[in-house]
C-alpha atoms as a PDB file:
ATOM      1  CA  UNK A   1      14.965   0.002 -15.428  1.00  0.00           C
ATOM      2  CA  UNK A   2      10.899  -0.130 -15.958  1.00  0.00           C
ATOM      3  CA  UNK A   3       9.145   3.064 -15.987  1.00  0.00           C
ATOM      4  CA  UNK A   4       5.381   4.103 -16.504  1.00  0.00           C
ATOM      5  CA  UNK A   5       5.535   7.237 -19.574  1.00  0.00           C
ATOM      6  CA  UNK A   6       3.019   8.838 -20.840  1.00  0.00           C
ATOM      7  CA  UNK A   7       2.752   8.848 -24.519  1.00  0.00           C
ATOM      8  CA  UNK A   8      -0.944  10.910 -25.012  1.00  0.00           C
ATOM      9  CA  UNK A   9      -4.593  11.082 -23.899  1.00  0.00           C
ATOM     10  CA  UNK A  10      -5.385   7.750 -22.601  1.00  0.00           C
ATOM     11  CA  UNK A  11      -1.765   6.298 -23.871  1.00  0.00           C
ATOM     12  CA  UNK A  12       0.574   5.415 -21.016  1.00  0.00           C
ATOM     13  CA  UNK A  13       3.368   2.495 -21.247  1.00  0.00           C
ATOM     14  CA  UNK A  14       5.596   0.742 -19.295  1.00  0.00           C
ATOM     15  CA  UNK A  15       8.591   1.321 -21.276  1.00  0.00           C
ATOM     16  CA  UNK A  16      12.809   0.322 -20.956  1.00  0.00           C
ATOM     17  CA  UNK A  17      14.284   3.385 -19.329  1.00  0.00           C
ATOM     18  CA  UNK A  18      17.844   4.414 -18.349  1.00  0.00           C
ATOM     19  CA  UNK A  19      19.134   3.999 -15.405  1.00  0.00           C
ATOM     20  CA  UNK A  20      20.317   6.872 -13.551  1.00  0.00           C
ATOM     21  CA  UNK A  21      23.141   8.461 -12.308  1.00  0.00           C
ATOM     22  CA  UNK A  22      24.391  10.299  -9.601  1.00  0.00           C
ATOM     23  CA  UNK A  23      25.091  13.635 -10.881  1.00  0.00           C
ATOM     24  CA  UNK A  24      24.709  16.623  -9.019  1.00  0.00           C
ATOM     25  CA  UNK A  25      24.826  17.653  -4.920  1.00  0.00           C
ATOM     26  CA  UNK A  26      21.347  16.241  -4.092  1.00  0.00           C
ATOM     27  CA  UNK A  27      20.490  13.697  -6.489  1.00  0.00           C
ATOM     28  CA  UNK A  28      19.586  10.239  -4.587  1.00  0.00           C
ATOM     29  CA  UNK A  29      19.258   6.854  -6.363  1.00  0.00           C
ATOM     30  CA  UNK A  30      16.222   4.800  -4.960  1.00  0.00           C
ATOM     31  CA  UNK A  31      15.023   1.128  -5.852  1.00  0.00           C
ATOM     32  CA  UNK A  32      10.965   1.588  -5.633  1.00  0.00           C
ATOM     33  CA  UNK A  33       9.755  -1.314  -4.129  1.00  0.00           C
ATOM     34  CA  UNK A  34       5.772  -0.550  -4.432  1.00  0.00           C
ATOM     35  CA  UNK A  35       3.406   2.169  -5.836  1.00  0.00           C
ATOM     36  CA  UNK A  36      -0.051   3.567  -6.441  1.00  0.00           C
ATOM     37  CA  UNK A  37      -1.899   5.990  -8.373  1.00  0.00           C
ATOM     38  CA  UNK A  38      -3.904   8.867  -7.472  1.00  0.00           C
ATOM     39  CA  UNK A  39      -5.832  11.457  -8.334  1.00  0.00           C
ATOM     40  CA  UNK A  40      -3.549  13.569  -9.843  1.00  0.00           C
ATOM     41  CA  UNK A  41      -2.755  10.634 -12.110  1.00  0.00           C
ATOM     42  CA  UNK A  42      -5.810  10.860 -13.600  1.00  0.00           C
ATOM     43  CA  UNK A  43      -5.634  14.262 -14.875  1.00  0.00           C
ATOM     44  CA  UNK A  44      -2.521  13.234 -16.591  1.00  0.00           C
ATOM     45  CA  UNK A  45      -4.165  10.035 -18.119  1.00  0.00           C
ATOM     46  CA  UNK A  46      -6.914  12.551 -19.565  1.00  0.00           C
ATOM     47  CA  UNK A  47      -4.556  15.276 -21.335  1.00  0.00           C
ATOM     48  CA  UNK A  48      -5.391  17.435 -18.411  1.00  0.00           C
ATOM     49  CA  UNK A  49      -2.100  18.348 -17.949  1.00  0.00           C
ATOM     50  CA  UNK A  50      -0.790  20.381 -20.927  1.00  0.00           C
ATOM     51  CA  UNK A  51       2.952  20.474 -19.714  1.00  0.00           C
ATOM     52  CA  UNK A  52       3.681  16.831 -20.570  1.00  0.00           C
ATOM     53  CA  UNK A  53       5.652  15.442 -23.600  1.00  0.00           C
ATOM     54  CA  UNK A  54       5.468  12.229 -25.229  1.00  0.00           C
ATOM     55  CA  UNK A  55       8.044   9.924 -23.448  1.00  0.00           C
ATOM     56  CA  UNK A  56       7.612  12.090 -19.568  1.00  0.00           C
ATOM     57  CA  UNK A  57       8.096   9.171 -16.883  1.00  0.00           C
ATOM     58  CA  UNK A  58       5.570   9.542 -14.571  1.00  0.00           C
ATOM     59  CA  UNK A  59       5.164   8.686 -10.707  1.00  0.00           C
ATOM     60  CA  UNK A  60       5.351  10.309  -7.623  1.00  0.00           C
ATOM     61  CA  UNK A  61       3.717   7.777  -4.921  1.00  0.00           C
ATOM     62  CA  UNK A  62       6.073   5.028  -3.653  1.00  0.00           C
ATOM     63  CA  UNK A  63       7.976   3.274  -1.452  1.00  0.00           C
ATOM     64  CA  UNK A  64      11.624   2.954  -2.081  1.00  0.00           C
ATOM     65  CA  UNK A  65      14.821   1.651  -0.624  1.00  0.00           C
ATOM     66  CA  UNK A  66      17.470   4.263  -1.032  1.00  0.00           C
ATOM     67  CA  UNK A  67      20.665   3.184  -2.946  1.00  0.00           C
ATOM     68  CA  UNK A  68      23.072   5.945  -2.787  1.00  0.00           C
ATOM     69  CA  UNK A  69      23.461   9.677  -3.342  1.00  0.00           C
ATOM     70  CA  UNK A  70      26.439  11.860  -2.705  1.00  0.00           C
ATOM     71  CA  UNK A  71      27.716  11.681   1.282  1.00  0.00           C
ATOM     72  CA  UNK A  72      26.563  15.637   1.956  1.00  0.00           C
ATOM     73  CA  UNK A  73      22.990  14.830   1.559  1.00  0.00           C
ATOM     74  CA  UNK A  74      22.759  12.879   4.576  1.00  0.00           C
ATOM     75  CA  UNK A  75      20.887   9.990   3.346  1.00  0.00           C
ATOM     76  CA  UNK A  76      21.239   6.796   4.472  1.00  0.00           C
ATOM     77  CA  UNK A  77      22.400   4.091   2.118  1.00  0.00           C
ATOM     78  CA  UNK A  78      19.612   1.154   3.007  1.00  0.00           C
ATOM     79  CA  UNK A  79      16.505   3.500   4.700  1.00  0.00           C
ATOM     80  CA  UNK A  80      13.141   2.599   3.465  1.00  0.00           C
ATOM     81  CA  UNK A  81      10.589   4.948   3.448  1.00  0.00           C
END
């Protein structure tokens, strides 16, 4: 799968990542099917954030398409949100 990682101060690729599995109780696969930035993605693009390693895939506004997860989280297989 693509991913956006961030590699240093002003260094952020879109690199070949693994593609997950489902692993544990409430882990859900999704297929994003648009994003965006914001501002919190800026303090990451400027080092402001001291907790990130080279390699961290980044990303937390989307839309998605949910793919599976295991039955007892209740999701449903299809939903887009």
């Amino acid at each position: 799968m693509r991913a956006l990682a961030w590699f240093g101060k002003e260094d952020m690729r879109v690199i070949d990542a693994p593609i997950p599995d489902v692993s544990e109780p409430k882990d859900v696969i999704i297929k994003v099917s648009g994003t965006t930035i914001c501002g919190s993605d800026l303090h990451l693009y400027h080092s402001e954030m001291l907790a990130l390693k080279k390699g961290d895939i980044l990303g937390h506004e989307f839309m998605y398409v949910h793919l599976t997860s295991f039955t007892e989280r209740g999701g449903i297989v299809g939903r887009r949100d």
